[in-house]
N, C-alpha and C. Protein backbone atom coordinates (compact mmCIF):
# COMPACT_ATOMS: atom_id res chain seq x y z
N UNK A 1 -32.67 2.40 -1.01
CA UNK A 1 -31.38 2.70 -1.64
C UNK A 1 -30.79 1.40 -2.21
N UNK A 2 -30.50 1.49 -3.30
CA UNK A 2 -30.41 -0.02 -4.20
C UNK A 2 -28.41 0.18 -3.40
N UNK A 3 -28.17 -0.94 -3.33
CA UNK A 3 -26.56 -1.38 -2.82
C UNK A 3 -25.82 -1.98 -3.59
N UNK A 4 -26.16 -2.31 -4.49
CA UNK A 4 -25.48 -3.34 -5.85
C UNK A 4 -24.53 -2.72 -6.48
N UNK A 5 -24.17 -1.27 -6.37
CA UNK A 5 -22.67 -0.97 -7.21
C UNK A 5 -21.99 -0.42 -6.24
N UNK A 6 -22.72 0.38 -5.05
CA UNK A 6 -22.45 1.19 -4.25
C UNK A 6 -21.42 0.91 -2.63
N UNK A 7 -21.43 -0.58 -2.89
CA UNK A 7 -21.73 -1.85 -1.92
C UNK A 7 -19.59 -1.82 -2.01
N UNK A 8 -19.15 -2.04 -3.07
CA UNK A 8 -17.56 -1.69 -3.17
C UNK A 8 -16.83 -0.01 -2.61
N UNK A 9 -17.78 0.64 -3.11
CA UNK A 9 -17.27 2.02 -2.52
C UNK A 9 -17.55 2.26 -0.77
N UNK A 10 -18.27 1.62 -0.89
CA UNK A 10 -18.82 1.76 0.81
C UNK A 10 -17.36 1.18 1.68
N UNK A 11 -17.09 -0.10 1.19
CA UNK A 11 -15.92 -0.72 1.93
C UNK A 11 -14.58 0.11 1.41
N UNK A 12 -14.57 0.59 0.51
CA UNK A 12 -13.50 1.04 0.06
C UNK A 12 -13.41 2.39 0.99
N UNK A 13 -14.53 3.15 1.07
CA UNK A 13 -14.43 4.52 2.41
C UNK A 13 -14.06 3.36 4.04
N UNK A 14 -15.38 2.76 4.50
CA UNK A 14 -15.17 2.26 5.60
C UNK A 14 -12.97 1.67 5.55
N UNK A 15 -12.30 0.95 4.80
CA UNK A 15 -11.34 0.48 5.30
C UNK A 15 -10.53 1.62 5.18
N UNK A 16 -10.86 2.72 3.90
CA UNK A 16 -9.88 3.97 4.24
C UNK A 16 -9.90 4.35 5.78
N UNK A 17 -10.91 4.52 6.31
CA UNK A 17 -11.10 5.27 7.86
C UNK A 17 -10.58 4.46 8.51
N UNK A 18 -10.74 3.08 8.60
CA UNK A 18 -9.89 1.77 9.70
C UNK A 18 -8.12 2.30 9.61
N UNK A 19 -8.04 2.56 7.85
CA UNK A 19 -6.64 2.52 8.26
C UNK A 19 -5.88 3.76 8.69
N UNK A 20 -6.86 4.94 8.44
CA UNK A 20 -6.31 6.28 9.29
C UNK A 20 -6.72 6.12 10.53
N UNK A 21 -7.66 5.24 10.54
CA UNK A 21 -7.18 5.48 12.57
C UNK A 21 -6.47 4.36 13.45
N UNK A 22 -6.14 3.40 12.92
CA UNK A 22 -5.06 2.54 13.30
C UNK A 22 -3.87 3.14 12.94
N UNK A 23 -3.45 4.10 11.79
CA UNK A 23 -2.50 5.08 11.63
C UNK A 23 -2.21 5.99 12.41
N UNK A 24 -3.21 6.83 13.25
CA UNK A 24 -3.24 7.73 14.24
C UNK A 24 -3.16 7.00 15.52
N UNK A 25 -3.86 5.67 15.85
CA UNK A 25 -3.43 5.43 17.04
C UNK A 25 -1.70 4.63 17.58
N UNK A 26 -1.72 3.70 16.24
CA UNK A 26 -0.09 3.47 16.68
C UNK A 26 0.66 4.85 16.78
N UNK A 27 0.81 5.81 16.00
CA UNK A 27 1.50 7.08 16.01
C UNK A 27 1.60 7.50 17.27
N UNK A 28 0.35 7.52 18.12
CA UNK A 28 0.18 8.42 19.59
C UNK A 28 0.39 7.19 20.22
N UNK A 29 0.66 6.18 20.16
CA UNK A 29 1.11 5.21 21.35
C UNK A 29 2.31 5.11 21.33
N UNK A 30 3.05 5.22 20.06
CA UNK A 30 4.59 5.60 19.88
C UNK A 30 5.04 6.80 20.88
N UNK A 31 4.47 7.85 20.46
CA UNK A 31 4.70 9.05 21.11
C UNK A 31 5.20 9.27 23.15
N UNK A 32 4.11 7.97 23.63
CA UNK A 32 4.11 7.84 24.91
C UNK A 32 4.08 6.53 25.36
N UNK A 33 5.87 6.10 24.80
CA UNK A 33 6.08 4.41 25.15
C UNK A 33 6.24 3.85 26.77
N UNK A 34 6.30 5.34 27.28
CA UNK A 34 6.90 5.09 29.05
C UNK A 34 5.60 4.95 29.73
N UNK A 35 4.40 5.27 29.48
CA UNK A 35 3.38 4.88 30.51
C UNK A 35 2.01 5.17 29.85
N UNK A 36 0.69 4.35 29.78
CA UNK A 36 -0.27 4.78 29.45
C UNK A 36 -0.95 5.28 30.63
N UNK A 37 -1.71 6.28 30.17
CA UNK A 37 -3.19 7.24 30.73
C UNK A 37 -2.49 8.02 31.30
């Protein structure tokens, strides 16, 4: 699989997903500031 154009979109998906789930996890740690587990 040649990577030479494909190589920008790849990071561009991978940091979309970093930032929906650093989005989802501050959200649910907000949710339950009084105690974890």
């Amino acid at each position: 699989i040649p990577l030479r154009g494909s190589v920008s979109s790849l990071n561009v998906s991978v940091a979309t997903g970093i930032c929906l789930f650093e989005a989802l996890r501050q959200r649910d740690a907000k949710g339950r500031v009084g105690g974890q587990g």
